[in-house]
Protein backbone atom coordinates (compact mmCIF):
# COMPACT_ATOMS: atom_id res chain seq x y z
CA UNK A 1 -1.16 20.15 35.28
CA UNK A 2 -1.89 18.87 31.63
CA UNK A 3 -5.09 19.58 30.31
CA UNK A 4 -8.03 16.73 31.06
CA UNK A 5 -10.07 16.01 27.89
CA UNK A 6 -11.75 12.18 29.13
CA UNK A 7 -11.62 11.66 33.33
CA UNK A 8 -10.78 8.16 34.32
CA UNK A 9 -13.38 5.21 33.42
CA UNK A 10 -13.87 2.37 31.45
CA UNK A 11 -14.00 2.17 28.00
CA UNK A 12 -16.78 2.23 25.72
CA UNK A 13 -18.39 -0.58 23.44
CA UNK A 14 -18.40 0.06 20.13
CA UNK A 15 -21.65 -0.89 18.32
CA UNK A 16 -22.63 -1.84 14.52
CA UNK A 17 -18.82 -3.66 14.36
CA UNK A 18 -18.90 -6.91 13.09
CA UNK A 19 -16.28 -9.06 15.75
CA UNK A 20 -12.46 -10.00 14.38
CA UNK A 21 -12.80 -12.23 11.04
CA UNK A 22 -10.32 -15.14 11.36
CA UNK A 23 -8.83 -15.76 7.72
CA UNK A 24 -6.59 -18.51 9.31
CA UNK A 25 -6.36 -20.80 12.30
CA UNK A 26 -3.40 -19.15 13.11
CA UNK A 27 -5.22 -15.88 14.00
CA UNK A 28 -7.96 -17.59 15.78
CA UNK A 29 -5.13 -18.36 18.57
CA UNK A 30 -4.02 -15.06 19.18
CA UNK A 31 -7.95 -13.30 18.81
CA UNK A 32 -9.75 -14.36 22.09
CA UNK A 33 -13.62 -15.45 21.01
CA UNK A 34 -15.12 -12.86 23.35
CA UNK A 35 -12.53 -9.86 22.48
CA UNK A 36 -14.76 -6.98 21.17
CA UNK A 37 -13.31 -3.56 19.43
CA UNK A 38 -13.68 -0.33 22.55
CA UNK A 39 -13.21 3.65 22.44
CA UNK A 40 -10.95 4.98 24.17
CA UNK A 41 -11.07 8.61 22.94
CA UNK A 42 -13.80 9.48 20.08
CA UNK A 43 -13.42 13.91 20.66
CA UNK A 44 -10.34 14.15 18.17
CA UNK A 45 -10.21 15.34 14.31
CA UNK A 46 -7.84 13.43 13.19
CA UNK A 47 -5.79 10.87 15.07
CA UNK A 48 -2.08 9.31 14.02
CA UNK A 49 0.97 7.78 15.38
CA UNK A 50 0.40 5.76 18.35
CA UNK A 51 3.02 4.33 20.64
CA UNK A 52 3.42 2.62 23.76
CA UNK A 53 5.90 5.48 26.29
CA UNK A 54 6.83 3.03 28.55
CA UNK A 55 8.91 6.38 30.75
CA UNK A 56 4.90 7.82 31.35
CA UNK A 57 3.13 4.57 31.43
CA UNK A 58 0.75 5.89 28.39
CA UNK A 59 -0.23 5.31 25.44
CA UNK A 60 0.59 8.49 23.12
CA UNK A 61 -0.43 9.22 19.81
CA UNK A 62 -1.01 12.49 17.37
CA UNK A 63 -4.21 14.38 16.61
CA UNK A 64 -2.50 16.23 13.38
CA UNK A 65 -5.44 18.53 12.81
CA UNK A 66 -6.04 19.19 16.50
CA UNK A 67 -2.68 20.03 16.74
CA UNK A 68 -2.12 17.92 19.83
CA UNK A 69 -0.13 15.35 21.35
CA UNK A 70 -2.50 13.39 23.27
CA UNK A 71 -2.41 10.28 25.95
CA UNK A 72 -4.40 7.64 27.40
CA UNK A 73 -3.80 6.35 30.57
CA UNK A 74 -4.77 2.84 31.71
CA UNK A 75 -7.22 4.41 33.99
CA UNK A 76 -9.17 5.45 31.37
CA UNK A 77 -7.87 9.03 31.96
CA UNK A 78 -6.94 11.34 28.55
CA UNK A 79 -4.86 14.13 28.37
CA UNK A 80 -3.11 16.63 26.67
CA UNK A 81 0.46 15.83 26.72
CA UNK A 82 1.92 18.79 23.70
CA UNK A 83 -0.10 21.66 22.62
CA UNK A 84 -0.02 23.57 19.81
CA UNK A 85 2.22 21.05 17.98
CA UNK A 86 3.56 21.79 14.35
CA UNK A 87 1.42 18.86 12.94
CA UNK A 88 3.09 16.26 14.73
CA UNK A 89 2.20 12.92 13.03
CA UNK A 90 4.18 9.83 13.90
CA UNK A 91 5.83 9.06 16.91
CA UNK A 92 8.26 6.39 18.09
CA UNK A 93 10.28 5.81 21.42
CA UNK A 94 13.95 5.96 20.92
CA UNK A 95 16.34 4.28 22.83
CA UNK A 96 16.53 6.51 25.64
CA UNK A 97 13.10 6.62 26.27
CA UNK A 98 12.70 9.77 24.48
CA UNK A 99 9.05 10.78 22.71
CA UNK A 100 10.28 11.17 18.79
CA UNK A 101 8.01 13.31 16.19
CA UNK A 102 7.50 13.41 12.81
CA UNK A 103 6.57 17.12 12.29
CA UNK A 104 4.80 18.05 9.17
CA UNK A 105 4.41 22.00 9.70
CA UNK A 106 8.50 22.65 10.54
CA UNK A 107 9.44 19.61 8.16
CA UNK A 108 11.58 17.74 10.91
CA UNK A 109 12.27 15.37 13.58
CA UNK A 110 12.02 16.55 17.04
CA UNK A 111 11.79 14.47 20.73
CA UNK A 112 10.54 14.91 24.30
CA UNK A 113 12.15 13.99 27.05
CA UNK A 114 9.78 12.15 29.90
CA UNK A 115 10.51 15.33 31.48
CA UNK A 116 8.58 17.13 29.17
CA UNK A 117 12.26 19.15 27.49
CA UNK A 118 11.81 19.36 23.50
CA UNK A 119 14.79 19.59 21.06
CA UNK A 120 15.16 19.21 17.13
CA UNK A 121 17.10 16.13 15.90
CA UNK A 122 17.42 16.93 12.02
CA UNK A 123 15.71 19.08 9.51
CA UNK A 124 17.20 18.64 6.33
CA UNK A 125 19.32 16.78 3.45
CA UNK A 126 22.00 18.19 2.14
CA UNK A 127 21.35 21.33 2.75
CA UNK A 128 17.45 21.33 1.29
CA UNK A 129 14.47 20.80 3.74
CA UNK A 130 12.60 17.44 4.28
CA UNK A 131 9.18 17.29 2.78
CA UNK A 132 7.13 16.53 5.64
CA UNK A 133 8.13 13.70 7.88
CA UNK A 134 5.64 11.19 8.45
CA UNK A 135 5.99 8.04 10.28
CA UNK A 136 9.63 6.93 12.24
CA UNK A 137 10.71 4.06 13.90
CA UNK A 138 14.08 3.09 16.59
CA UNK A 139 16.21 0.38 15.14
CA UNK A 140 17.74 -1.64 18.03
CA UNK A 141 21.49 0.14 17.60
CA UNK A 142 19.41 3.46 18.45
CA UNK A 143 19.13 4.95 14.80
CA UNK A 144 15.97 6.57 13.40
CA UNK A 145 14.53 5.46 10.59
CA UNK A 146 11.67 7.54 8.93
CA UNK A 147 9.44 8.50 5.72
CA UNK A 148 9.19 11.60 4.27
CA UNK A 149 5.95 11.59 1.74
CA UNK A 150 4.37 15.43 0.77
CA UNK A 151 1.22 15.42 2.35
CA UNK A 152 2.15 17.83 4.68
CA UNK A 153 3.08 20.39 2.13
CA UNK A 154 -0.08 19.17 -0.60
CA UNK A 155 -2.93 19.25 2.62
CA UNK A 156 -2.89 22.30 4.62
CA UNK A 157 -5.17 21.12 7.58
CA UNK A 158 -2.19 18.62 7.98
CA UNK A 159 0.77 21.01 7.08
CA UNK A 160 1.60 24.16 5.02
CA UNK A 161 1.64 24.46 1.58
CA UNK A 162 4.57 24.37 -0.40
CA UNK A 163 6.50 22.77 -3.11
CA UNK A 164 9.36 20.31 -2.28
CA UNK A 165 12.56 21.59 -1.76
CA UNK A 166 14.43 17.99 -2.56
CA UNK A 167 11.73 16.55 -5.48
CA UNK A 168 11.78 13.18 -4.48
CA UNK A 169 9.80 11.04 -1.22
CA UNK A 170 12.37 9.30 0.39
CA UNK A 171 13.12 7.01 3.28
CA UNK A 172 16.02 8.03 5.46
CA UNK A 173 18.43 6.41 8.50
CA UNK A 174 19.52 9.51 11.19
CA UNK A 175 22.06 8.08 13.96
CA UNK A 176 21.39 10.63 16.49
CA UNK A 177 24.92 9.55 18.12
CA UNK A 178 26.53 10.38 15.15
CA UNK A 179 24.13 13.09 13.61
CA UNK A 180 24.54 11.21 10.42
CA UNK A 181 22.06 11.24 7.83
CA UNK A 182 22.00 8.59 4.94
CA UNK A 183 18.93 8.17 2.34
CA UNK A 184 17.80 4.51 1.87
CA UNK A 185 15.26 4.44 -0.45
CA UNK A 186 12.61 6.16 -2.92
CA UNK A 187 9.17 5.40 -3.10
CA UNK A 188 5.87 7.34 -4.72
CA UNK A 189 4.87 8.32 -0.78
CA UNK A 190 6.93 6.18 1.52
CA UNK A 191 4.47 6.14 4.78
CA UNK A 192 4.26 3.45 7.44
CA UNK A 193 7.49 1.78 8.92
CA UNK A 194 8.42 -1.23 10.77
CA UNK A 195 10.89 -3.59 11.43
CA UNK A 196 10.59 -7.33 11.75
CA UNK A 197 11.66 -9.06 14.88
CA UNK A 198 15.39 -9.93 13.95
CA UNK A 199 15.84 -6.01 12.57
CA UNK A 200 16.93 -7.91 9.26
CA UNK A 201 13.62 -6.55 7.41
CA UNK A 202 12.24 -2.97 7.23
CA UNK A 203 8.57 -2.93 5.81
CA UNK A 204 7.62 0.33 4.14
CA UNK A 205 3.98 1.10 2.87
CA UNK A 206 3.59 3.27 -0.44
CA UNK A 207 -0.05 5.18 -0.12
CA UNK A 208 0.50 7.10 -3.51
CA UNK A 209 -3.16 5.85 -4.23
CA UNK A 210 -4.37 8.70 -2.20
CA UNK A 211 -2.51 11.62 -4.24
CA UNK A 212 -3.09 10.48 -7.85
CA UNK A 213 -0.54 7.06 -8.02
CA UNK A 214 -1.53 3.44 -7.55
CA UNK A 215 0.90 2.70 -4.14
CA UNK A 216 -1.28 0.82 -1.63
CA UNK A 217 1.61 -1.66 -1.22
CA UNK A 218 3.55 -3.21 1.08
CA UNK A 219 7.14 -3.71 0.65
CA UNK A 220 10.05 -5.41 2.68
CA UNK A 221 13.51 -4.74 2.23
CA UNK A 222 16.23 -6.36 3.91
CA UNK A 223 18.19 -4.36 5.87
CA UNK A 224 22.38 -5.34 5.33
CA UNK A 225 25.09 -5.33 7.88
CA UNK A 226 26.36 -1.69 6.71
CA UNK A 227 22.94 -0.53 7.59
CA UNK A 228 21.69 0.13 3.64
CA UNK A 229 18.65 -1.71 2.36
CA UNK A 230 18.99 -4.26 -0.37
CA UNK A 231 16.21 -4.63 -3.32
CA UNK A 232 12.58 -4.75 -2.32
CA UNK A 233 9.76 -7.43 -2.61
CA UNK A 234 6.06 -6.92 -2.64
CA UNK A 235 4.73 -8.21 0.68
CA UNK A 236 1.11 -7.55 0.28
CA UNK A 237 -1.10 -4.93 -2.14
CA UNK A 238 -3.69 -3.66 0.53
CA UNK A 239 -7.36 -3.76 -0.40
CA UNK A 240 -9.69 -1.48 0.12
CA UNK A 241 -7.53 1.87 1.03
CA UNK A 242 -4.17 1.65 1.56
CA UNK A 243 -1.55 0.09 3.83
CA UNK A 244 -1.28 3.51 5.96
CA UNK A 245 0.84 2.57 9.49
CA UNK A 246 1.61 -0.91 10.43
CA UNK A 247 3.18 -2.66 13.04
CA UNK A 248 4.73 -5.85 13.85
CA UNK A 249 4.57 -8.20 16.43
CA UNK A 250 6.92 -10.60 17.95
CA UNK A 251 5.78 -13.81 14.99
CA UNK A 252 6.98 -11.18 12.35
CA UNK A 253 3.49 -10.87 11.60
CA UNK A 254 2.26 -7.89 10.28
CA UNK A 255 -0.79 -5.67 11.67
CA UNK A 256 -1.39 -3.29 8.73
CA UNK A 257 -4.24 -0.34 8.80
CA UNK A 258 -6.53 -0.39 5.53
CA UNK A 259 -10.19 0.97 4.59
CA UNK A 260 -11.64 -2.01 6.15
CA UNK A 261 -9.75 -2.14 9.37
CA UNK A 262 -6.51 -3.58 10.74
CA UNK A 263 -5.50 -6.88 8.58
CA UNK A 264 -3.23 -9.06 9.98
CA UNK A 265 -0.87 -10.80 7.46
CA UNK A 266 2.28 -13.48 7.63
CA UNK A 267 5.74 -11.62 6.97
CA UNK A 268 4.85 -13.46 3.46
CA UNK A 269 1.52 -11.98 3.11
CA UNK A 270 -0.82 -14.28 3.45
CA UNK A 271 -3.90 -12.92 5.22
CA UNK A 272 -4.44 -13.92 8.56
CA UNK A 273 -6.93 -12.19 9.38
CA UNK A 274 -9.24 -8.77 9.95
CA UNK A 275 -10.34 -6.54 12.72
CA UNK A 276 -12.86 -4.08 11.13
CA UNK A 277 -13.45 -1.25 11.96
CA UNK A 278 -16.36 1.50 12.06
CA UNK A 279 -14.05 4.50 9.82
CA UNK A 280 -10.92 4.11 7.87
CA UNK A 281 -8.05 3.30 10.37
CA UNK A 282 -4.84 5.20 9.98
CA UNK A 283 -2.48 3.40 12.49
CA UNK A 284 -1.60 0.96 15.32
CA UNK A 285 0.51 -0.22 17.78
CA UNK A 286 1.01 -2.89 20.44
CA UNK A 287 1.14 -1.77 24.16
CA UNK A 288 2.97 -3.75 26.85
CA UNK A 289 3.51 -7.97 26.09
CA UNK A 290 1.74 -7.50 22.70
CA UNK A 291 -1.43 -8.16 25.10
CA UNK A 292 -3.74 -4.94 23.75
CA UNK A 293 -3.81 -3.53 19.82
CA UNK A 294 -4.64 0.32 19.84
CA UNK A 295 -5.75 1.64 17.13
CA UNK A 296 -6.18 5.31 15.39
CA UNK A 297 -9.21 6.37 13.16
CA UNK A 298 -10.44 9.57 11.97
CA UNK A 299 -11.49 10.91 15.54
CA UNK A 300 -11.14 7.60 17.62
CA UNK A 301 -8.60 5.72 19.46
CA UNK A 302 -9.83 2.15 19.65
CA UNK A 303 -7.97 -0.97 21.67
CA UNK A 304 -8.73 -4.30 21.63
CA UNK A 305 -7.38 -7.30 23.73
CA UNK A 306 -4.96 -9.85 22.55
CA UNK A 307 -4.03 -13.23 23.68
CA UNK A 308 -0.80 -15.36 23.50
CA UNK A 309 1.54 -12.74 23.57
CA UNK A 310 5.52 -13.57 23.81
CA UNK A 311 6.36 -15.84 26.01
């Protein structure tokens, strides 16, 4: 049996938030008047990487520090579903149902099966080991696209230390079918990914702000038929903090973390509008029909409810 850390119950309020600020009409439709931010989970160190696993019914996400794999069910129930993991930061569900993990302390990509079997998927280019895999997302023709910034080998309460074998933070395309490996872009610390509706657009954030650059940008490039990505555009330059892990919902808007919270822009940046929150977010994710936003920060998972999902 997994390891209990909250026993089924309903969620707790979150006080000294002020409510969802809409920027735009646009927003007010899709934030109900009454919806409030709620805890989930508030007993982690530092939670990342949240996403709906339909095969388990839960929502999962990483506690990098705690060195756990954790997940909520709709009951209210938490538990531990890896222990001991290298790191594990971002997660995505690939097209086999499949648990996916960015691992920071063995420098790879690794899955779980529903039935709990683990297995590496790729740990280096060309011979020379990633830096420290971050944040990865399933493209609908099944191929993983992830970032590989250095904070797991610069912070060692995320990672190890070490210098980088490849000197360069790249963005990278792995066709597990195929086991081929193609690099798609550079940035100062490529970090969040997501795709727009149509797959024709992959949003990257750059969070180089945080080790000594001035990334806190978010950039979309558009994704061509042979699978490489065309030249960039500035979608948005994220105030306060940085543009950490986004997601994007069926509009093609985007739901970006920052210092103040989640903010909720057009796919041509204009500001829809803000959830705040009580700490720095890192993260967030949609679970089923786009009807609930969960949310990772510092030692919280927060959720709040949505309305006029897809149709």
């Amino acid at each position: 049996m997994p390891d209990l850390l909250r026993p089924a119950g309903p969620s707790d309020p979150v006080p000294h938030v002020d409510p969802p600020q809409a920027q735009d009409p646009r927003f007010a439709a899709v934030m109900p008047p009454a919806a409030r931010l709620v805890a989930l989970y508030d007993q982690a160190v530092f939670c990342e990487g949240p996403v709906w696993w339909p095969a388990r019914g839960i929502l999962a996400w990483s506690d990098i520090e705690g060195r756990r794999v954790l997940g909520w069910h709709p009951d209210g129930r938490v538990e531990v579903v890896i222990d001991a993991t290298p790191f594990i930061n971002g997660n995505t569900v690939d097209r086999d149902g499949h648990l996916v993990h960015c691992e920071h302390g063995n420098r790879r990509l690794s899955r779980t099966r529903p039935d709990g079997h683990y297995e590496v998927l790729v740990e280096t280019y060309r011979g020379d080991r990633f830096n420290s895999p971050n944040d990865v997302v399933c493209a609908a023709d099944g191929a993983l696209w992830f970032s590989d910034p250095a904070y797991g080998l610069t912070t060692p309460r995320q990672g190890r230390l070490a210098e980088s074998d490849l000197g360069h933070h790249s963005v990278y395309r792995f066709d597990p079918a195929s086991a081929a490996l193609t690099r798609v872009a550079e940035l100062g610390q490529p970090n969040g990914l997501a795709f727009a509706p149509d797959g024709r657009t992959l949003y990257v954030t750059d969070t180089s702000r945080t080790a000594g650059g001035d990334g806190h940008t978010i950039y979309a490039y558009p994704v061509a038929a042979d699978q490489t990505l065309g030249e960039r555009r500035v979608v948005a330059e994220v105030e306060p903090g940085v543009p950490d892990g986004l997601c994007v919902d069926h509009r093609g808007w985007i739901w970006t973390s920052s210092e103040a919270g989640i903010q909720v822009l057009s796919a041509d940046g204009h500001r829809l509008g803000l959830i705040p929150t009580p700490q720095v977010c890192s993260n967030c994710c949609f679970g089923p029909g786009e009807a609930r936003l969960f949310i990772t920060s510092k030692a919280h998972l927060y959720a709040i409810d949505l309305a006029a999902g897809p149709g």
